[in-house]
N, C-alpha and C. Protein backbone atom coordinates (compact mmCIF):
# COMPACT_ATOMS: atom_id res chain seq x y z
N UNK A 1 0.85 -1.17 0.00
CA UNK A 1 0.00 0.00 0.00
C UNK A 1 0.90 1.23 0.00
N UNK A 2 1.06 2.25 -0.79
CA UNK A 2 1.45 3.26 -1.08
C UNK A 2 1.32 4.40 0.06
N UNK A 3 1.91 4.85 0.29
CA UNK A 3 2.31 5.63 1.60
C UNK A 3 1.06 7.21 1.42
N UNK A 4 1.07 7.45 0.53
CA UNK A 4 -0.44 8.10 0.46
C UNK A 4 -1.63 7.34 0.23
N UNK A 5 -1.70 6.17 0.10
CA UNK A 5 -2.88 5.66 0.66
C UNK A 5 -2.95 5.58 2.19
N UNK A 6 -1.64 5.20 2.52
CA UNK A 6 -1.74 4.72 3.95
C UNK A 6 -2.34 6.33 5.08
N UNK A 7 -1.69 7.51 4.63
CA UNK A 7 -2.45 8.71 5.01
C UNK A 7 -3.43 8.79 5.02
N UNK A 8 -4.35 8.93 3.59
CA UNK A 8 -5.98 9.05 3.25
C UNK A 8 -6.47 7.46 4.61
N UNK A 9 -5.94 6.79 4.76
CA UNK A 9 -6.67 5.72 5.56
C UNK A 9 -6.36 6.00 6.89
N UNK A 10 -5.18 6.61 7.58
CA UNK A 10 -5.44 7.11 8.32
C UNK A 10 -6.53 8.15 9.12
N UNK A 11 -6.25 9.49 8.05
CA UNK A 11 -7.49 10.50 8.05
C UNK A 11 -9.13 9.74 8.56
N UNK A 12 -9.23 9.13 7.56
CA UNK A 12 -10.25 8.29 7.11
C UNK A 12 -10.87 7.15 8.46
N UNK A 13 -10.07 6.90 8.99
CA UNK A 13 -9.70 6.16 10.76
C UNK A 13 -10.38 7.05 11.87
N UNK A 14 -9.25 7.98 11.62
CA UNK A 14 -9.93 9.48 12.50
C UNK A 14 -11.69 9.73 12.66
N UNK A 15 -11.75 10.41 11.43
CA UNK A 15 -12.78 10.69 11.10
C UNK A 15 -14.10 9.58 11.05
N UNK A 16 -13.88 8.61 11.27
CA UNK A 16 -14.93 7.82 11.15
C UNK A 16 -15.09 7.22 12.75
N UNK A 17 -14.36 7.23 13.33
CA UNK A 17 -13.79 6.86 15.15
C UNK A 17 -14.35 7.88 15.77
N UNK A 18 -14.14 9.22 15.60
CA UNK A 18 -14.35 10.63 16.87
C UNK A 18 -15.32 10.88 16.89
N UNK A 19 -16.98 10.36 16.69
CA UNK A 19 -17.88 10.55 16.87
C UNK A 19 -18.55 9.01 17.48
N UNK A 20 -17.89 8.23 17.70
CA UNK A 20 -18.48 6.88 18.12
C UNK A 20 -18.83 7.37 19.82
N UNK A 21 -19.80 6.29 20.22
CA UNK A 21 -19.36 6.22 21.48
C UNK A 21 -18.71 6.04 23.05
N UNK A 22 -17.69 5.40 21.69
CA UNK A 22 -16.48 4.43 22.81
C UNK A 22 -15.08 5.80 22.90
N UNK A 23 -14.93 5.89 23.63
CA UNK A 23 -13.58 6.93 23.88
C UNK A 23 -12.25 6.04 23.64
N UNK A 24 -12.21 6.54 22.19
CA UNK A 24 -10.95 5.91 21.45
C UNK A 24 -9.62 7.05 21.31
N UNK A 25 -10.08 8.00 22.10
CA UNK A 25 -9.11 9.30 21.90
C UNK A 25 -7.35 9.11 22.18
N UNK A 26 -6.84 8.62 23.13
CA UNK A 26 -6.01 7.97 23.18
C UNK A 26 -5.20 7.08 21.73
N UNK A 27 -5.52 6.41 21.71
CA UNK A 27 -5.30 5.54 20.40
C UNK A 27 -5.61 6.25 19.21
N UNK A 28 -6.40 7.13 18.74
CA UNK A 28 -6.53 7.87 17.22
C UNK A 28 -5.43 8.79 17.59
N UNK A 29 -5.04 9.52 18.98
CA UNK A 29 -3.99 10.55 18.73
C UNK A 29 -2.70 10.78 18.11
N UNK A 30 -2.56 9.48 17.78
CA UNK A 30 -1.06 9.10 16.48
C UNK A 30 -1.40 9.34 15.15
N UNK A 31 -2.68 9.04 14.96
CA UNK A 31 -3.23 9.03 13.37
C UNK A 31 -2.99 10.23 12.82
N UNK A 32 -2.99 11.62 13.36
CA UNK A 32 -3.05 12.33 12.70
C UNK A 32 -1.50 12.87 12.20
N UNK A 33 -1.12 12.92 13.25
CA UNK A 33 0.64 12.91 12.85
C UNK A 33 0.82 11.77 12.12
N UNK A 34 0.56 10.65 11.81
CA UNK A 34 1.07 9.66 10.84
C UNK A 34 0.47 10.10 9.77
N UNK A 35 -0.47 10.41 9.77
CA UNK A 35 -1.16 10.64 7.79
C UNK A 35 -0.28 11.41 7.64
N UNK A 36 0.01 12.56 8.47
CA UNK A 36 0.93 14.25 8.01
C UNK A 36 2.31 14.00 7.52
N UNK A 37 2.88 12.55 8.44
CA UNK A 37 4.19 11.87 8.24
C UNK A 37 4.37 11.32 6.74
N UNK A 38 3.15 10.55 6.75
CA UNK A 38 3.45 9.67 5.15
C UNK A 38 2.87 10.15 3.72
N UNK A 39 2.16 11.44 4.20
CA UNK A 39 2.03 12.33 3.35
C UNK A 39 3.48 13.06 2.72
N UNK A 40 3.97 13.53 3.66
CA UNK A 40 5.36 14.31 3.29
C UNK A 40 5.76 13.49 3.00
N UNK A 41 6.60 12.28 3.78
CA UNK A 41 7.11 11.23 3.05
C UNK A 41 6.95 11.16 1.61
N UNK A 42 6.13 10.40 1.08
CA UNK A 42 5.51 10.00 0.01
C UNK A 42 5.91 11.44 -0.94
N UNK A 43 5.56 12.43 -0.69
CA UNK A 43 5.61 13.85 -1.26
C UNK A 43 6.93 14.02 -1.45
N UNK A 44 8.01 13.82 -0.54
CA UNK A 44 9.56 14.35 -0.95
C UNK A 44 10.22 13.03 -1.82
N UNK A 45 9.44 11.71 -1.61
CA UNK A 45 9.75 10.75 -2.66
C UNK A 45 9.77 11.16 -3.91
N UNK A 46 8.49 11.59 -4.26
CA UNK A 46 7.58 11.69 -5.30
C UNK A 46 8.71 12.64 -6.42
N UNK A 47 9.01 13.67 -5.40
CA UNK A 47 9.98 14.86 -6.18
C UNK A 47 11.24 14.34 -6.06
N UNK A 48 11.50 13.29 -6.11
CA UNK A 48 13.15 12.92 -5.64
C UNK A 48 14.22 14.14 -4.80
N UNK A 49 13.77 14.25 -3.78
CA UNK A 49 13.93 14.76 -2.30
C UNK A 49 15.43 14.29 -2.03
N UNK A 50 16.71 14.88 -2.34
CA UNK A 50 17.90 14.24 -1.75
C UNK A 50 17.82 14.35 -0.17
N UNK A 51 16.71 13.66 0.80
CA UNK A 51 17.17 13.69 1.98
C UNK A 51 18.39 13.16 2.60
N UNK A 52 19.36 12.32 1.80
CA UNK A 52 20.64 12.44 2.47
C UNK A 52 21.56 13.58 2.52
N UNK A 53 21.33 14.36 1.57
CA UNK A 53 21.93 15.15 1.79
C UNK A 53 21.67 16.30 2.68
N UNK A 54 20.37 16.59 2.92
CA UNK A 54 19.77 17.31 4.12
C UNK A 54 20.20 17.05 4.99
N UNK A 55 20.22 15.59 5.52
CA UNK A 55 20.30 14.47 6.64
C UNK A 55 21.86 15.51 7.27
N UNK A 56 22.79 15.13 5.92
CA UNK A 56 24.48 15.51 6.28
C UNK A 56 24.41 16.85 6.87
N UNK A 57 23.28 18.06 6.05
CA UNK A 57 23.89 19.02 6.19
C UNK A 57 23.19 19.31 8.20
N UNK A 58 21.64 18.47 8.20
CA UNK A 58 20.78 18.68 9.15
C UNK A 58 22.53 18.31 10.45
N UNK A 59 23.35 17.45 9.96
CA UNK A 59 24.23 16.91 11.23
C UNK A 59 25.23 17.68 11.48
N UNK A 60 25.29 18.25 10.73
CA UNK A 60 26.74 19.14 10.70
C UNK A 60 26.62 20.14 11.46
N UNK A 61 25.38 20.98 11.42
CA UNK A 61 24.87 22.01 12.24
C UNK A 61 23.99 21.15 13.79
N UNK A 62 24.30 20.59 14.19
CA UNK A 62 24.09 19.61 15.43
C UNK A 62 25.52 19.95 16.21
N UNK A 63 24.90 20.20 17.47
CA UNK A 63 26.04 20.84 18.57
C UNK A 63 26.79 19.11 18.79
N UNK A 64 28.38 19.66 19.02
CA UNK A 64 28.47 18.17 19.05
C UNK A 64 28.30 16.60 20.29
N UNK A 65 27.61 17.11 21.16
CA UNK A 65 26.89 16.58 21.98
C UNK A 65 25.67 15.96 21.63
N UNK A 66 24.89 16.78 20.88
CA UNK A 66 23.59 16.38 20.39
C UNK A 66 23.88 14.95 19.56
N UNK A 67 22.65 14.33 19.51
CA UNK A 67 22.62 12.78 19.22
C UNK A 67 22.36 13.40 17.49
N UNK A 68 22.96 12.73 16.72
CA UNK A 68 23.23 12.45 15.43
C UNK A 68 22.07 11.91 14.92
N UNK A 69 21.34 12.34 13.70
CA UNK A 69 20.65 11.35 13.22
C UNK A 69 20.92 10.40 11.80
N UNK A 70 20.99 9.51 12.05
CA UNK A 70 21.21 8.14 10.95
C UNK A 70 20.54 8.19 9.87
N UNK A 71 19.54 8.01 9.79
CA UNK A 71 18.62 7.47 8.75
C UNK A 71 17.78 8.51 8.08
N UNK A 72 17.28 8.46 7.10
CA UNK A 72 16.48 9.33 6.37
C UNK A 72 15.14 9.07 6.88
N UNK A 73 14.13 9.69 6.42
CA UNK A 73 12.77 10.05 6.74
C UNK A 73 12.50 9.71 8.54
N UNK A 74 13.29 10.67 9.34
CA UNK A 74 13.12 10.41 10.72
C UNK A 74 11.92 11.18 11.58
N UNK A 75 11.50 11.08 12.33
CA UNK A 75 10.34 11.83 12.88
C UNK A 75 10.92 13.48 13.19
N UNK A 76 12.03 13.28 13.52
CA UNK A 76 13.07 14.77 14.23
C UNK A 76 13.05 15.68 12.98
N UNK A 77 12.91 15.04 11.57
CA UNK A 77 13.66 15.88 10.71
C UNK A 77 12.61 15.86 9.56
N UNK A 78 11.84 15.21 9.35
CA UNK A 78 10.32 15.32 8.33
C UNK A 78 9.96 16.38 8.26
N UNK A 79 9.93 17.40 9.43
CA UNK A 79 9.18 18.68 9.42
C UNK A 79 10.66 19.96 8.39
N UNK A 80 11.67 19.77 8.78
CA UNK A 80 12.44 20.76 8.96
C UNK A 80 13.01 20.11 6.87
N UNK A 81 13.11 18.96 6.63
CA UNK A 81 12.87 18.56 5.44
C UNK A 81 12.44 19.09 4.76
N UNK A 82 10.79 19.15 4.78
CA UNK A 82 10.03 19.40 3.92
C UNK A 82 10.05 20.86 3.75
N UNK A 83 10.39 21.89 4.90
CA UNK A 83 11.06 23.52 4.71
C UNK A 83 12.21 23.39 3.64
N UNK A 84 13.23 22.71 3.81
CA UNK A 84 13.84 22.87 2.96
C UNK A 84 13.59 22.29 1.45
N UNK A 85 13.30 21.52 1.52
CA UNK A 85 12.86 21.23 0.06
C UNK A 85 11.49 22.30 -0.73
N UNK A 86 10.25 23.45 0.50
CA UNK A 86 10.00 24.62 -0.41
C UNK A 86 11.23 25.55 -0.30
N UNK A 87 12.49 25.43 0.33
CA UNK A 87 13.33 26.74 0.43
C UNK A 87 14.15 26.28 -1.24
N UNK A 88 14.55 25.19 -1.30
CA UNK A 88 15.34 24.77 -2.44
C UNK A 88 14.96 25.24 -4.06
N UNK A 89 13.35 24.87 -3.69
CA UNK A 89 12.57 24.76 -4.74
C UNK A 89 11.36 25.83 -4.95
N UNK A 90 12.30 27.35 -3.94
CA UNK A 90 11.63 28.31 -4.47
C UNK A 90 9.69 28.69 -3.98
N UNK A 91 9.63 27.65 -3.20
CA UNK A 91 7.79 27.73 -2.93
C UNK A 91 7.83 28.48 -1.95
N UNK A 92 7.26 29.57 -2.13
CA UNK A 92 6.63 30.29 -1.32
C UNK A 92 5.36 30.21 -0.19
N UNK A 93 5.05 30.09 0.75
CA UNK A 93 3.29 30.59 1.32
C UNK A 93 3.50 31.79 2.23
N UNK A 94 2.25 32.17 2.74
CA UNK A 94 2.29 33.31 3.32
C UNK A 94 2.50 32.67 5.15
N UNK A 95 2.15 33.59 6.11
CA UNK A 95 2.36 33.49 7.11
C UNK A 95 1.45 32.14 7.83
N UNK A 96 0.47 32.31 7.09
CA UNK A 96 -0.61 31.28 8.12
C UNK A 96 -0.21 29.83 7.45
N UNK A 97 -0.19 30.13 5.82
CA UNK A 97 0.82 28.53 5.77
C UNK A 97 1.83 27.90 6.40
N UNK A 98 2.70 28.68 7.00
CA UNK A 98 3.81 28.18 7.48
C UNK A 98 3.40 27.95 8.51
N UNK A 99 2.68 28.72 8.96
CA UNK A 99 2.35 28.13 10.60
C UNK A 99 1.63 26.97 10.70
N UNK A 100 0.70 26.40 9.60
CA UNK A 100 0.11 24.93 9.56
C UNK A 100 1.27 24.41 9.15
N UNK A 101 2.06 24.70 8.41
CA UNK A 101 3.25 24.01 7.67
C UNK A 101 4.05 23.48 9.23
N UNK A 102 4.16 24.26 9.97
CA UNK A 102 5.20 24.14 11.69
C UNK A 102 4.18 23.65 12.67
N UNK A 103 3.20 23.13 12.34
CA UNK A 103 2.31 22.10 13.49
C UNK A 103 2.41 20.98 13.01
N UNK A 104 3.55 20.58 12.53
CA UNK A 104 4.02 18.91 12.20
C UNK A 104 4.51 18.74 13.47
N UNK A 105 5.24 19.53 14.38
CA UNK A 105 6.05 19.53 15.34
C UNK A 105 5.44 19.30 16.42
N UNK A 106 3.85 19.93 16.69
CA UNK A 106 2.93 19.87 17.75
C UNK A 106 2.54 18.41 17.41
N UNK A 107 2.19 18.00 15.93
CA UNK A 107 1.33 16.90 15.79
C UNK A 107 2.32 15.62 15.99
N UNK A 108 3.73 16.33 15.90
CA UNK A 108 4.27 14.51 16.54
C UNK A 108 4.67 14.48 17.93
N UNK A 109 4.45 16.20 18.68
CA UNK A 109 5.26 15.73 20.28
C UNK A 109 3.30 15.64 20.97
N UNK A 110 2.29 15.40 20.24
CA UNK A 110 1.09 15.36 20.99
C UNK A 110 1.00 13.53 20.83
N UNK A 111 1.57 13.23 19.49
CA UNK A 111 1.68 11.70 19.56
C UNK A 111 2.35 11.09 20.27
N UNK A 112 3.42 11.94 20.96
CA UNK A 112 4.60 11.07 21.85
C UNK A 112 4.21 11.25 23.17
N UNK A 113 3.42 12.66 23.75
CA UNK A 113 2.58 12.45 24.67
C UNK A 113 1.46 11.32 24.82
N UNK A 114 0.68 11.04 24.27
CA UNK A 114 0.17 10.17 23.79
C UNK A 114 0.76 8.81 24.61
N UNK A 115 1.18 8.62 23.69
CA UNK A 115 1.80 6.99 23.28
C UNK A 115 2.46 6.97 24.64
N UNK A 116 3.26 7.59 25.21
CA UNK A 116 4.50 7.81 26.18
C UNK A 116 4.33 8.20 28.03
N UNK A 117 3.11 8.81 27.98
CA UNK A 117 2.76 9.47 29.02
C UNK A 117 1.26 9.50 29.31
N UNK A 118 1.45 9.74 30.69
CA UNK A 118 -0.27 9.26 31.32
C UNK A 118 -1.06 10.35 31.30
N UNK A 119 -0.99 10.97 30.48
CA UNK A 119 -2.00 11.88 30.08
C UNK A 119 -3.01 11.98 29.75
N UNK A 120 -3.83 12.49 29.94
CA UNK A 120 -5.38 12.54 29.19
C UNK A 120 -5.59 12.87 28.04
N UNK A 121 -6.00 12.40 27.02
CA UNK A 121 -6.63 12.85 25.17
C UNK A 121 -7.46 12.91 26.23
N UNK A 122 -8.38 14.24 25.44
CA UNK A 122 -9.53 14.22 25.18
C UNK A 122 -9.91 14.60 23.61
N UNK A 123 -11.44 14.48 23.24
CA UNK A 123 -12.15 14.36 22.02
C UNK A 123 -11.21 15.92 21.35
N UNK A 124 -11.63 16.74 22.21
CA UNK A 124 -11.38 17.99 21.73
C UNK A 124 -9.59 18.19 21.21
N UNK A 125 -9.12 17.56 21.94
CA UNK A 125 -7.58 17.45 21.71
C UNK A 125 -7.18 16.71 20.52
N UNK A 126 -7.84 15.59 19.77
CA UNK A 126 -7.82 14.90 18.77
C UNK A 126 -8.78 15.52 17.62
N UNK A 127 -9.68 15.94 18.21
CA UNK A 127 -9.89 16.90 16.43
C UNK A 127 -9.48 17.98 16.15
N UNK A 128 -8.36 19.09 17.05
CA UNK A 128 -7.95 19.92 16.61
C UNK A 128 -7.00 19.49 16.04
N UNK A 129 -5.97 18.23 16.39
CA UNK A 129 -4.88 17.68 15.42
C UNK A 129 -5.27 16.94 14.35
N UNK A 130 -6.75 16.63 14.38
CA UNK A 130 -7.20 16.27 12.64
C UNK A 130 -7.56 17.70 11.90
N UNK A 131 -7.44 18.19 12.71
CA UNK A 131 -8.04 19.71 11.44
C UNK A 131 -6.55 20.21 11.40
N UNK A 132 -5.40 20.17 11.85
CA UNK A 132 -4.57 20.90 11.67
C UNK A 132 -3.49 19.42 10.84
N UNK A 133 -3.82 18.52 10.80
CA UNK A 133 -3.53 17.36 9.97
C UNK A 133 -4.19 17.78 8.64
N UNK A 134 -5.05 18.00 8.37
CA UNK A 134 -6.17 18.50 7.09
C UNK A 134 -5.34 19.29 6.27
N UNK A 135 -5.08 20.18 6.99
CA UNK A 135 -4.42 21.50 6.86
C UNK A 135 -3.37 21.50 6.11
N UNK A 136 -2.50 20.53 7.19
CA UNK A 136 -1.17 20.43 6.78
C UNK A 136 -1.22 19.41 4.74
N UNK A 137 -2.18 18.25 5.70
CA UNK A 137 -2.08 17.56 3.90
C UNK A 137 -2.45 18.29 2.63
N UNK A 138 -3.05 19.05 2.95
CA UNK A 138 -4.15 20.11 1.82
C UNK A 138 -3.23 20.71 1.74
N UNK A 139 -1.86 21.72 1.88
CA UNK A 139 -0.79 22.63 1.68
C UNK A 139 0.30 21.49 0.83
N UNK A 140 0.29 20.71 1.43
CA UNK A 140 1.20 19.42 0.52
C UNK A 140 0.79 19.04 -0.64
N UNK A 141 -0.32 18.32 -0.52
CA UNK A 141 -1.27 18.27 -1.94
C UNK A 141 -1.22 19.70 -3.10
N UNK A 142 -0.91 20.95 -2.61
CA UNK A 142 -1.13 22.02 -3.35
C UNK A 142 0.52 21.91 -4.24
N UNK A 143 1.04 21.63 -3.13
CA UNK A 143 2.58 21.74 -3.41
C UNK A 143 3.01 20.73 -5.11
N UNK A 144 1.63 18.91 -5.26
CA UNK A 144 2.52 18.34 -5.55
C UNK A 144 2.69 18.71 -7.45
């Protein structure tokens, strides 16, 4: 399954879950950062995206204490990626794009809360990260 399918089925998860009556809030709170994940993904594929070379330059500017990152398409560096690849390639948006464009960052440290910590989701906390998931895919989609 193609990594933008696997998004649209995410979304699609969400949205069909947050109105049930079972409090699934907890467990959908990854979905939305994952569609946003394999959206870009899929998107810097699509354009043949040299993320290694990002990767090198993302390490070089890393204090040298800071932990190194290895591998391409990492959760740390998807967001700051996909800036550079509109900085490379000239794309412009205005102010409020970028700011949905920079809630990749909220939508993966709300998943690591989540997943990681005894925190409470609530309903309201999971559909503002599907609308700002929306957001984010709909600015990508414009991009492809």
């Amino acid at each position: 399954m193609s990594l933008d399918k696997k998004s649209k089925e995410n979304i699609e998860l969400v949205d069909f879950l947050i109105n049930k009556d079972r409090n699934f809030w907890n467990a959908l709170a990854g979905k939305p950062y994952y569609a946003v994940f394999q959206k870009v993904k899929h998107f810097l594929k699509s354009k043949h995206y040299n993320y290694d070379s990002f990767l090198k330059k993302f390490n070089e500017n890393r204090l040298p204490k800071e932990k190194k990152i290895e591998h391409t398409y990492a959760h740390r560096t998807i967001h700051l990626a996909l800036v550079d690849f509109m900085r490379q390639n000239k794309i412009g948006f205005g102010f409020k794009e970028m700011k949905t464009i920079n809630c990749i960052e909220e939508l993966y440290f709300f998943r690591w809360r989540a997943d990681y910590t005894e925190d409470v989701i609530r309903k309201s906390d999971v559909e503002d990260k599907l609308r700002k998931a929306k957001e984010v895919i709909e600015i990508v989609e414009e991009m492809a």
